[in-house]
C-alpha atoms as a PDB file:
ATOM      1  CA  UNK A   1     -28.049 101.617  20.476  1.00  0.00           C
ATOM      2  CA  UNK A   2     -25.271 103.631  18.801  1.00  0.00           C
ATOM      3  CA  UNK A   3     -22.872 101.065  17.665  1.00  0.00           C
ATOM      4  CA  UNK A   4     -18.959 101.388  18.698  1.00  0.00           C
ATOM      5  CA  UNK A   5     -16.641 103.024  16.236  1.00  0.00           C
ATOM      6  CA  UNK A   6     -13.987 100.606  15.075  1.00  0.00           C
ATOM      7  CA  UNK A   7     -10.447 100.421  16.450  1.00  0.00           C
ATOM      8  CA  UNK A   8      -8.435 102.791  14.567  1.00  0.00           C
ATOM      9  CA  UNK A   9      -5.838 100.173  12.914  1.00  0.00           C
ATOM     10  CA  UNK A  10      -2.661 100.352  13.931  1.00  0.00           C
ATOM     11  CA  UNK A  11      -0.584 103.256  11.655  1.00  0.00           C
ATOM     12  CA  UNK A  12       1.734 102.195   8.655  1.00  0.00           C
ATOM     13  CA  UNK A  13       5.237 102.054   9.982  1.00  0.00           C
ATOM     14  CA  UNK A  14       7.410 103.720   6.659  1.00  0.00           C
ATOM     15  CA  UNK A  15      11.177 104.680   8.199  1.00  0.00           C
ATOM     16  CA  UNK A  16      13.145 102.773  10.150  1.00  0.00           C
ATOM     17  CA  UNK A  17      13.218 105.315  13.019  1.00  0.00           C
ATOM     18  CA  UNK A  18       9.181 104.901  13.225  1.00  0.00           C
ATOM     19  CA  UNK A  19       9.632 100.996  13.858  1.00  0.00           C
ATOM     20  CA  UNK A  20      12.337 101.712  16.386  1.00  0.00           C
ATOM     21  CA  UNK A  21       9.474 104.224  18.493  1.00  0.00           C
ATOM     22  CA  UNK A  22       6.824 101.454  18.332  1.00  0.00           C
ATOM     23  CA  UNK A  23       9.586  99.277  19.304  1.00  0.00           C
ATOM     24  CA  UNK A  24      10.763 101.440  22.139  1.00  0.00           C
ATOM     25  CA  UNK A  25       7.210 102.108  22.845  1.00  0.00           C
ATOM     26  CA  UNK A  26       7.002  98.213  24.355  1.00  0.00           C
ATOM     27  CA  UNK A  27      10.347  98.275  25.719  1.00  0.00           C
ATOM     28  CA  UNK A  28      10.833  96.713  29.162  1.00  0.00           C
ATOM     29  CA  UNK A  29      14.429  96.756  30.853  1.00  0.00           C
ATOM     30  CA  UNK A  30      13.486  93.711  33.025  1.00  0.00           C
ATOM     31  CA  UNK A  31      12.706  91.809  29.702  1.00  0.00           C
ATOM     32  CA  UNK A  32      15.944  92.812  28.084  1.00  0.00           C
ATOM     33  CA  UNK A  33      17.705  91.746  31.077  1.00  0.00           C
ATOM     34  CA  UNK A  34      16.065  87.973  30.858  1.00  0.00           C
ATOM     35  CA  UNK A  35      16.524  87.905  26.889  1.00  0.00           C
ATOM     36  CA  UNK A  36      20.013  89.039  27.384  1.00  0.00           C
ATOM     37  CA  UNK A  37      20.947  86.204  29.282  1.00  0.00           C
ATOM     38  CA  UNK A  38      18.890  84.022  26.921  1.00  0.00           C
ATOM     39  CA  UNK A  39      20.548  84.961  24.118  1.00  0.00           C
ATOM     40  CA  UNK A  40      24.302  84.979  25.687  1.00  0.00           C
ATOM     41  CA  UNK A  41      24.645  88.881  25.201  1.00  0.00           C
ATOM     42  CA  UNK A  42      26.970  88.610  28.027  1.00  0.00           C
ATOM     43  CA  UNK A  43      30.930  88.998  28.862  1.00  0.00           C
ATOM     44  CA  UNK A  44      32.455  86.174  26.546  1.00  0.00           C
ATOM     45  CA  UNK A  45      28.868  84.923  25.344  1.00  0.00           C
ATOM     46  CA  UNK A  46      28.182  84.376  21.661  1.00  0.00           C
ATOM     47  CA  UNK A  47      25.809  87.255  21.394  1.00  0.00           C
ATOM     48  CA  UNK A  48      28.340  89.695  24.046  1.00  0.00           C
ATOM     49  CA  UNK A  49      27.790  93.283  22.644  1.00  0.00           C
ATOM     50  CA  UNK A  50      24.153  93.203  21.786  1.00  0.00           C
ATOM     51  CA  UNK A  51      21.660  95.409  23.178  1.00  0.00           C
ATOM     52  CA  UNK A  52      18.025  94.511  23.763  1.00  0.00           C
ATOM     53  CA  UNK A  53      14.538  96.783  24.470  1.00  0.00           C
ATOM     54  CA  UNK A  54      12.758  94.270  25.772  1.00  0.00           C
ATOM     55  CA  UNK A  55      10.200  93.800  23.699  1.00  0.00           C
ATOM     56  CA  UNK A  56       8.591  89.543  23.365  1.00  0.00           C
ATOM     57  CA  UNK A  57       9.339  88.329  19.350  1.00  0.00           C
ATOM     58  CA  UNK A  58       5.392  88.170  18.869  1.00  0.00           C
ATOM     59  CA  UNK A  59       5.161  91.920  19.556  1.00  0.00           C
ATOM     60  CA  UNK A  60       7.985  92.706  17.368  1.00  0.00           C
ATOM     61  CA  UNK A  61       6.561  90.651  14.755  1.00  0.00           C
ATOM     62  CA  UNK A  62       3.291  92.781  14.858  1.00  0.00           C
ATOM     63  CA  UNK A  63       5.164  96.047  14.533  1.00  0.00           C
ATOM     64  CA  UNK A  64       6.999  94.518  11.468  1.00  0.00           C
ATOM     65  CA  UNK A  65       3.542  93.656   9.988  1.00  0.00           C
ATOM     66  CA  UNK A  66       3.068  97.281  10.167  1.00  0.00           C
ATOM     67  CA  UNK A  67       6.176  98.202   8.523  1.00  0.00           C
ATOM     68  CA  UNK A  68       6.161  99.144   4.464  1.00  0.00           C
ATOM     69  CA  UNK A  69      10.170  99.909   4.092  1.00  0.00           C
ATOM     70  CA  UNK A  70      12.035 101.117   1.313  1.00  0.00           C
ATOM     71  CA  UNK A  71      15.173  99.378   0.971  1.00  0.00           C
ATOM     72  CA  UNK A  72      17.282 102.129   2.149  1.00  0.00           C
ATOM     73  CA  UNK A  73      15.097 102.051   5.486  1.00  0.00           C
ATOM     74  CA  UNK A  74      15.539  98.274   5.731  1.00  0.00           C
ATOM     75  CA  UNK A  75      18.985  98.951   5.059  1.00  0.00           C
ATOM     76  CA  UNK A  76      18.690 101.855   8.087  1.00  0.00           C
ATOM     77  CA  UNK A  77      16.685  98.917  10.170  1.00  0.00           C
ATOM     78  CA  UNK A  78      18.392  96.078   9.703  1.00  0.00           C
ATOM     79  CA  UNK A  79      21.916  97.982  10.965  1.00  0.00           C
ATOM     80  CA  UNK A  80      20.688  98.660  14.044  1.00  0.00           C
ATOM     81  CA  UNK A  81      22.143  98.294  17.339  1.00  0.00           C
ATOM     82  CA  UNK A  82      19.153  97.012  18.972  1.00  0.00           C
ATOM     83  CA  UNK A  83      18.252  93.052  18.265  1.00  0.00           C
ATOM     84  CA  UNK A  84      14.707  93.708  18.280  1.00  0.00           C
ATOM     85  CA  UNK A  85      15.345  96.447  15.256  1.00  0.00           C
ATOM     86  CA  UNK A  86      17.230  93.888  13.197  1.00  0.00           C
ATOM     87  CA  UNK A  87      14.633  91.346  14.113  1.00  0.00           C
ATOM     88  CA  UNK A  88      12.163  93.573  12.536  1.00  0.00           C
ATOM     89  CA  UNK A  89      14.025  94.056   9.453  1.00  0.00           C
ATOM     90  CA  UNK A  90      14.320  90.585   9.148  1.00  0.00           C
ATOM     91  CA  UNK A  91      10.910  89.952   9.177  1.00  0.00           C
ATOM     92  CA  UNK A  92      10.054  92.351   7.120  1.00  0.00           C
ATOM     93  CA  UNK A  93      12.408  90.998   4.121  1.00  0.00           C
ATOM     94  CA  UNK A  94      10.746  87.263   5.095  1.00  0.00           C
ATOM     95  CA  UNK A  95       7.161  88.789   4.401  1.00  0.00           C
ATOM     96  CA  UNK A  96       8.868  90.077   1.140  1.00  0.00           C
ATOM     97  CA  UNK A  97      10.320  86.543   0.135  1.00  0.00           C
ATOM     98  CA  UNK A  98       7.037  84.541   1.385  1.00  0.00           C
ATOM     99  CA  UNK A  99       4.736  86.510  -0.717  1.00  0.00           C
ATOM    100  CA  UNK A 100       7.304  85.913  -3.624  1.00  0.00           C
ATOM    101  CA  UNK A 101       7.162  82.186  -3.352  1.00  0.00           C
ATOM    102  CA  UNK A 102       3.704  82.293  -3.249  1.00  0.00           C
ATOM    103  CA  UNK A 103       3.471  84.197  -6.305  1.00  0.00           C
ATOM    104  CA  UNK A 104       6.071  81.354  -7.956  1.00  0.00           C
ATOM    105  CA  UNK A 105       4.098  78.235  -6.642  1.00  0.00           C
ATOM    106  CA  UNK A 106       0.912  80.049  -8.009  1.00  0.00           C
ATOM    107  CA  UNK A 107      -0.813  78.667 -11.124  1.00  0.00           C
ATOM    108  CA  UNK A 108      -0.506  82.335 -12.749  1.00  0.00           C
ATOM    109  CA  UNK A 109       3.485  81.425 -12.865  1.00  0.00           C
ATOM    110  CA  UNK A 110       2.886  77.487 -14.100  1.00  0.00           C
ATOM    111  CA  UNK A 111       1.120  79.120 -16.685  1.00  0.00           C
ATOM    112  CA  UNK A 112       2.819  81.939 -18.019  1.00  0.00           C
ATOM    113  CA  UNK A 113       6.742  81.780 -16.159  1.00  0.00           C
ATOM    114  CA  UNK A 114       8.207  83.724 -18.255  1.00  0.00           C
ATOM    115  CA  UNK A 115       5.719  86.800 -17.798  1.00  0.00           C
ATOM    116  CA  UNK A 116       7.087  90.051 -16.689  1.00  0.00           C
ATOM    117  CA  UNK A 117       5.925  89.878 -13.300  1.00  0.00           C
ATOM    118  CA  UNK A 118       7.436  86.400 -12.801  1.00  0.00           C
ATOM    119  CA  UNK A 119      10.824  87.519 -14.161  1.00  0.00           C
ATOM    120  CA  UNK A 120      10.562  90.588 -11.643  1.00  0.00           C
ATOM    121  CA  UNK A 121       9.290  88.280  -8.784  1.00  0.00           C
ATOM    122  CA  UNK A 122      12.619  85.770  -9.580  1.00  0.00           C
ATOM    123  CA  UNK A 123      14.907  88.891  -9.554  1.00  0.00           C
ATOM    124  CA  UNK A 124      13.848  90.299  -6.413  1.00  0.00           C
ATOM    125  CA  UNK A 125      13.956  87.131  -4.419  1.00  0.00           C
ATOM    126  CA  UNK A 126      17.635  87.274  -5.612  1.00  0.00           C
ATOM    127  CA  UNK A 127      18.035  90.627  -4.701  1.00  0.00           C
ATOM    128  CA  UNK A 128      16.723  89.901  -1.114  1.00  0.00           C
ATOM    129  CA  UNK A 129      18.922  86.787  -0.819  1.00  0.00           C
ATOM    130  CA  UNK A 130      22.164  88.942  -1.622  1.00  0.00           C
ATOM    131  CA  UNK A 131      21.224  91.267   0.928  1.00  0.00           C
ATOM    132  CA  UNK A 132      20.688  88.966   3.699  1.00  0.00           C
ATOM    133  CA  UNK A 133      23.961  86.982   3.100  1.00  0.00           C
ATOM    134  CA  UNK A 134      25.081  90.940   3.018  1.00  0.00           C
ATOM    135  CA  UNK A 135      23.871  91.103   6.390  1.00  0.00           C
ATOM    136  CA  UNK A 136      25.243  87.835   7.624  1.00  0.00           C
ATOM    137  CA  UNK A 137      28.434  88.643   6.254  1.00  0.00           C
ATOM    138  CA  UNK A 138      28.781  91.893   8.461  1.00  0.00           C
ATOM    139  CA  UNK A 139      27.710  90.313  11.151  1.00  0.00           C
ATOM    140  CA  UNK A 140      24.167  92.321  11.456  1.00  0.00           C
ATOM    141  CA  UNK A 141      22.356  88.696  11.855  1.00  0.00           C
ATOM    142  CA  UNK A 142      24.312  87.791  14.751  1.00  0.00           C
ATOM    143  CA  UNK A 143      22.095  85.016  16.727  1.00  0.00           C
ATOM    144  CA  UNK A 144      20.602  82.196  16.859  1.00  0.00           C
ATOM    145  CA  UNK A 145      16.689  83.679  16.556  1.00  0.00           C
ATOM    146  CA  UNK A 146      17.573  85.712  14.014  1.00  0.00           C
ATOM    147  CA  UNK A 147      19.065  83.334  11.591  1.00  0.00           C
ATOM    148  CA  UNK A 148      16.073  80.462  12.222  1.00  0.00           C
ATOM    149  CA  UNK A 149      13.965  83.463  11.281  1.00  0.00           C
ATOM    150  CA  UNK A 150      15.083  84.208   7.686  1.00  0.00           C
ATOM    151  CA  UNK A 151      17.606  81.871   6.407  1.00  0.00           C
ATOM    152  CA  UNK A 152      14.822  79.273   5.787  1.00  0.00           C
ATOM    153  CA  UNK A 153      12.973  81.920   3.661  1.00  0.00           C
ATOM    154  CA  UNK A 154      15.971  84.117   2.383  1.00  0.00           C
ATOM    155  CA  UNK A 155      18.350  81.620   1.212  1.00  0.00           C
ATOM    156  CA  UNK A 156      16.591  78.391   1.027  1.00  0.00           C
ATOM    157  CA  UNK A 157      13.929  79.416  -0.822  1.00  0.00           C
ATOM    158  CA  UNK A 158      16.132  80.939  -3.211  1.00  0.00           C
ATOM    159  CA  UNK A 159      19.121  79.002  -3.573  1.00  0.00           C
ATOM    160  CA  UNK A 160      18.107  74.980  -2.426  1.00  0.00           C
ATOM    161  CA  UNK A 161      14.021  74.836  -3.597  1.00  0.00           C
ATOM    162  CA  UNK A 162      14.753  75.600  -7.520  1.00  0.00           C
ATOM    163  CA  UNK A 163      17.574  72.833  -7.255  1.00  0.00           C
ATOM    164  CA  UNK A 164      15.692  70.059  -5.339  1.00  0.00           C
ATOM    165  CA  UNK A 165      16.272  67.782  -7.941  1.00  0.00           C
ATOM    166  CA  UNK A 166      19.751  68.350  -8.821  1.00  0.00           C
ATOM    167  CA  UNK A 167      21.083  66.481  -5.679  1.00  0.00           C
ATOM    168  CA  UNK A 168      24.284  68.588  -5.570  1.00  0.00           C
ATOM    169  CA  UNK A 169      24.185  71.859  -3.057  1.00  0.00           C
ATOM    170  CA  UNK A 170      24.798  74.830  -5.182  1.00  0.00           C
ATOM    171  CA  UNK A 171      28.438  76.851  -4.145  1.00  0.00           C
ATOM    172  CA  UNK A 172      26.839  79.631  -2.194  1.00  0.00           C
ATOM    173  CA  UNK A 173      25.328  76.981   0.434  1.00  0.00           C
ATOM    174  CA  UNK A 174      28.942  75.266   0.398  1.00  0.00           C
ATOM    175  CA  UNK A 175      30.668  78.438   1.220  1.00  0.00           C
ATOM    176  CA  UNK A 176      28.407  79.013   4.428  1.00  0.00           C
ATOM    177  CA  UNK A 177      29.598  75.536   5.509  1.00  0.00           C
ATOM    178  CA  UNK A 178      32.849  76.462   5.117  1.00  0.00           C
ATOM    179  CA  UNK A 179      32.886  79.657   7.110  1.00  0.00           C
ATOM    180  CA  UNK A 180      34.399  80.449   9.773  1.00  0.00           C
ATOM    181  CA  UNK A 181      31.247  82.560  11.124  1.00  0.00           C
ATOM    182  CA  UNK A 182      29.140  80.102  13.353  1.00  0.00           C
ATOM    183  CA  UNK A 183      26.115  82.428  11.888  1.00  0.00           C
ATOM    184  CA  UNK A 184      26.664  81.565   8.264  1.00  0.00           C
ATOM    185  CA  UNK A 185      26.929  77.888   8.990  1.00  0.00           C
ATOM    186  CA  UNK A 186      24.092  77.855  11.149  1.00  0.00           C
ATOM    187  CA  UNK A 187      22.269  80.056   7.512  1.00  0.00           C
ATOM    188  CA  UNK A 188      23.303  76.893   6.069  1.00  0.00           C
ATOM    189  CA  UNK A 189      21.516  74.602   8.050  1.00  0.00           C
ATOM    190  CA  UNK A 190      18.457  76.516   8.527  1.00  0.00           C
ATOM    191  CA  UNK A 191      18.246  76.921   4.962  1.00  0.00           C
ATOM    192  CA  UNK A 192      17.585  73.457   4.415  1.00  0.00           C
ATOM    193  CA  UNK A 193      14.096  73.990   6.214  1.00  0.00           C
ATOM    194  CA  UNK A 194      12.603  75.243   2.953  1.00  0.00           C
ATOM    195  CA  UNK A 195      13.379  72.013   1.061  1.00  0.00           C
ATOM    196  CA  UNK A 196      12.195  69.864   3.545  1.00  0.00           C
ATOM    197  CA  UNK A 197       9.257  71.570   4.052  1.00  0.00           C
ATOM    198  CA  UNK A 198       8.230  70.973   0.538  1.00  0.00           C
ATOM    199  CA  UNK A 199       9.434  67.273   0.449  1.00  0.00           C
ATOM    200  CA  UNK A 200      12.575  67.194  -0.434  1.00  0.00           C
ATOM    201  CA  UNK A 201      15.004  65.679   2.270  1.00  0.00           C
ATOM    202  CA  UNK A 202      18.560  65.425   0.262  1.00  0.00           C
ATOM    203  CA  UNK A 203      19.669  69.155   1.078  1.00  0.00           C
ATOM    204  CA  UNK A 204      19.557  68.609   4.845  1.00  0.00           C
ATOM    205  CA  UNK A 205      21.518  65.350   4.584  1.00  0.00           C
ATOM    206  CA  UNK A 206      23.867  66.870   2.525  1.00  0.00           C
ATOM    207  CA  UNK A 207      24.844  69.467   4.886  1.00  0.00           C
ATOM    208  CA  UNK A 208      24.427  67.444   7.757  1.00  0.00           C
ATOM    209  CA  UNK A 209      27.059  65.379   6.612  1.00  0.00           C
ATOM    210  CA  UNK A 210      29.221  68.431   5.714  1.00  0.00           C
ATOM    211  CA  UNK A 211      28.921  69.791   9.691  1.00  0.00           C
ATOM    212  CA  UNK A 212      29.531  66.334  11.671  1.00  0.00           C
ATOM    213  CA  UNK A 213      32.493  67.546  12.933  1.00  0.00           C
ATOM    214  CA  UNK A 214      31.629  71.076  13.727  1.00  0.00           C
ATOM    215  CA  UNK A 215      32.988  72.110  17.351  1.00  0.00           C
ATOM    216  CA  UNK A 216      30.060  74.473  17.936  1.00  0.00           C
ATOM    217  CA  UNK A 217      26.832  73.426  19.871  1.00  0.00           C
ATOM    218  CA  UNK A 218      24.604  76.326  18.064  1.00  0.00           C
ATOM    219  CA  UNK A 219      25.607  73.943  14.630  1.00  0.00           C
ATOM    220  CA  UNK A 220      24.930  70.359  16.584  1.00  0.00           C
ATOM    221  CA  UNK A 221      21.628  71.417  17.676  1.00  0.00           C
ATOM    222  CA  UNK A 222      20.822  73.150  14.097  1.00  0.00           C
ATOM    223  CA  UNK A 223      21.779  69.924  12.038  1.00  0.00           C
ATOM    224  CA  UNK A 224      20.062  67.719  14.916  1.00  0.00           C
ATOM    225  CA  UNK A 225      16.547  69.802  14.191  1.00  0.00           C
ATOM    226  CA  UNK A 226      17.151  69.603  10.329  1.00  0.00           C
ATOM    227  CA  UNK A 227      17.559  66.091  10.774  1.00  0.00           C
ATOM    228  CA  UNK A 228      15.078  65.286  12.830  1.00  0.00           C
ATOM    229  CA  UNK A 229      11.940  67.703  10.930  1.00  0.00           C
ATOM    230  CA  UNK A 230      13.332  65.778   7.330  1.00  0.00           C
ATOM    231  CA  UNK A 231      12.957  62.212   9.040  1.00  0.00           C
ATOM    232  CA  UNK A 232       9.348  63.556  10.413  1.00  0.00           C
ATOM    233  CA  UNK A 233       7.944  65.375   7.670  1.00  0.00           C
ATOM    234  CA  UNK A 234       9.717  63.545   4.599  1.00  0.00           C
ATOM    235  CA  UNK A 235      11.058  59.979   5.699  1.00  0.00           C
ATOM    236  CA  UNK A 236      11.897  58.367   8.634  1.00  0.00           C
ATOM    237  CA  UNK A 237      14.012  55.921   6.817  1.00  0.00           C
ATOM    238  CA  UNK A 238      16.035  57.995   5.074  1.00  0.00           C
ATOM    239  CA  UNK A 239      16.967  59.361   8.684  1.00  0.00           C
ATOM    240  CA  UNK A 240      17.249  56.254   9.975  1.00  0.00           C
ATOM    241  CA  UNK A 241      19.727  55.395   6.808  1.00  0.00           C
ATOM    242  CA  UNK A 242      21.956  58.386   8.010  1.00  0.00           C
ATOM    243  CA  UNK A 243      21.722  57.430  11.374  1.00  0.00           C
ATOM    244  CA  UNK A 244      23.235  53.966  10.785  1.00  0.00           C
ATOM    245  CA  UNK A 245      25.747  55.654   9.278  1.00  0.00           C
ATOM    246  CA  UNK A 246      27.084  58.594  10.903  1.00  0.00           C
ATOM    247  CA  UNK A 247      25.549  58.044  14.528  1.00  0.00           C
ATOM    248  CA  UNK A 248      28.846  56.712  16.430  1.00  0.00           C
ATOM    249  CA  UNK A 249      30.458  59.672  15.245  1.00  0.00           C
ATOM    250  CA  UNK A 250      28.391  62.720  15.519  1.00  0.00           C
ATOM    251  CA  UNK A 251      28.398  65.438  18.505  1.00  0.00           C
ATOM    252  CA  UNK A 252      26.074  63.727  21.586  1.00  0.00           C
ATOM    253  CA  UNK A 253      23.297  67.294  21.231  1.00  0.00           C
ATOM    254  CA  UNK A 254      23.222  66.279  17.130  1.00  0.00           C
ATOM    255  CA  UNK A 255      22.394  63.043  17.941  1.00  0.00           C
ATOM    256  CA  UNK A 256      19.783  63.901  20.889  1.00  0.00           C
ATOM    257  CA  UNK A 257      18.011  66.030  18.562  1.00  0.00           C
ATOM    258  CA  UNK A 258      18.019  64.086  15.535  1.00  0.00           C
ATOM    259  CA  UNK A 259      16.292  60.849  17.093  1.00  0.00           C
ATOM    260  CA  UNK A 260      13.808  62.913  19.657  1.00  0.00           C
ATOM    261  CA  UNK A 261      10.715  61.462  17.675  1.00  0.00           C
ATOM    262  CA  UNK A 262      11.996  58.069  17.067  1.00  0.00           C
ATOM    263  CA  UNK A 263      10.863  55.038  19.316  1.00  0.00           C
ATOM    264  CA  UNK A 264      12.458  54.984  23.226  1.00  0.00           C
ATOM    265  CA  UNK A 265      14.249  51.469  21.620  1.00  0.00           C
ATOM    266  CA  UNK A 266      15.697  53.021  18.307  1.00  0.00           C
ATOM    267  CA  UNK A 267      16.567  56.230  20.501  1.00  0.00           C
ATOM    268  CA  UNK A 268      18.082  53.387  22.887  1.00  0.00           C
ATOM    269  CA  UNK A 269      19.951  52.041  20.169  1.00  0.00           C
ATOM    270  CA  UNK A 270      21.557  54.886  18.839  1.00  0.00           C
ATOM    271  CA  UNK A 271      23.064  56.455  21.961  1.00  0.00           C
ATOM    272  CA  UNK A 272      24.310  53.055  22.922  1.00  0.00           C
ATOM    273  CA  UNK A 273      26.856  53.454  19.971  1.00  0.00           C
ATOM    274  CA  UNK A 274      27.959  56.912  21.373  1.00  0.00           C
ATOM    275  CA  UNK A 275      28.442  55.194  24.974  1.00  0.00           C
END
């Protein structure tokens, strides 16, 4: 028997207008109604104005992975009109920064960091983390999915993981706490991810405590997560530390999402002091 020919893989994706045709290729209008909805792209929602193919976040993800942008064509992508455009841009400039980091974490940098390709790894995570706070700034990374996306990758990874043990957060991450933008507190948040992915819990804390008195819910529920993924995957007692603390006083969604994974009697506990 004649074996089958293999699949022809899926062609290289090199302008931002060929990502938008795969894109549109997958478009559904009854999807972009749902995800409309979903993501408050609606008359006096958070995300009014946006405009949506369609297309599920795996799928997009796939068409990224077939995307090798220039950064003017990133720059062309991530402008977009269409959410599912900027989400592939975004992803695209993630797979950038992840195989960065792994490149830093490697034993090739332990060994040699100050190496040319080290140095040029170092300034191009930079470069990427300007851009995306670029982005932010203009209001290009406009949502809630889009920001838990990248900011972990983009901005933690390059701003709060080099400083883990300095236990002060460095200016840039103060100034996103200090917008007015819910999008670049909520970068501020999510950027905290990276740190506490890689043990360190004091960065999450830290801008927990900043954000207590935020009005927004897209910031209580951020901070609750951060909160509660540092208590599960670095400490539980520093958490429950910060909960002793600041329970009584933070937003009732904060607090529901910080102590999810805690016992039903310490969960108990805690909402009794916001009763």
């Amino acid at each position: 028997m004649v074996p089958e020919p293999p699949a022809p893989s899926p062609s290289v994706l090199t302008t931002a207008d060929d990502v938008r045709a795969a894109l549109l290729e997958l478009s559904d209008e009854s999807k972009a109604a749902q995800v409309a909805r979903y993501l408050r792209a609606v008359p006096g929602g958070y995300g009014e104005g946006d405009r949506f193919h369609g297309v599920p976040v795996p799928c997009t993800r796939a068409v990224a992975r077939r995307a090798v942008l220039d950064d003017g064509e990133l720059e062309r992508l991530v402008a977009s009109p269409w959410h599912e455009e900027r989400m592939a841009a975004l992803c695209v400039a993630v797979a950038q920064a992840k195989r960065i980091s792994r490149l830093l974490g490697s034993r090739r940098a332990q060994q040699d960091p100050d190496s040319p390709a080290i140095e040029e790894a170092l300034a191009r995570r930079e470069e990427l983390g300007q851009r995306y706070l670029g982005w932010v700034g203009q209001d290009l990374v406009n949502n809630w999915d889009l920001v838990d996306t990248s900011a972990e990758h983009l901005v933690g990874a390059w701003l709060l993981v080099p400083l883990v043990g300095d236990q002060k957060l460095p200016s840039r991450i103060g100034d996103l706490i200090t917008s007015s933008s819910v999008w670049e507190r909520r970068v501020a948040v999510m950027s905290t991810f990276a740190t506490t992915r890689a043990g360190t819990d004091w960065p999450a804390y830290a801008v927990a405590r900043q954000l207590l008195n935020d009005p927004h819910d897209l910031i209580h529920k951020a901070v609750g997560w951060m909160l509660r993924e540092a208590g599960k995957r670095v400490d539980e007692g520093s958490l429950v530390a910060f909960l002793d603390r600041y329970a009584a006083r933070m937003p009732r969604t904060m607090l529901r999402y910080a102590i999810e994974r805690l016992s039903p009697e310490v969960r108990a506990h805690y909402r009794s002091l916001r009763a």
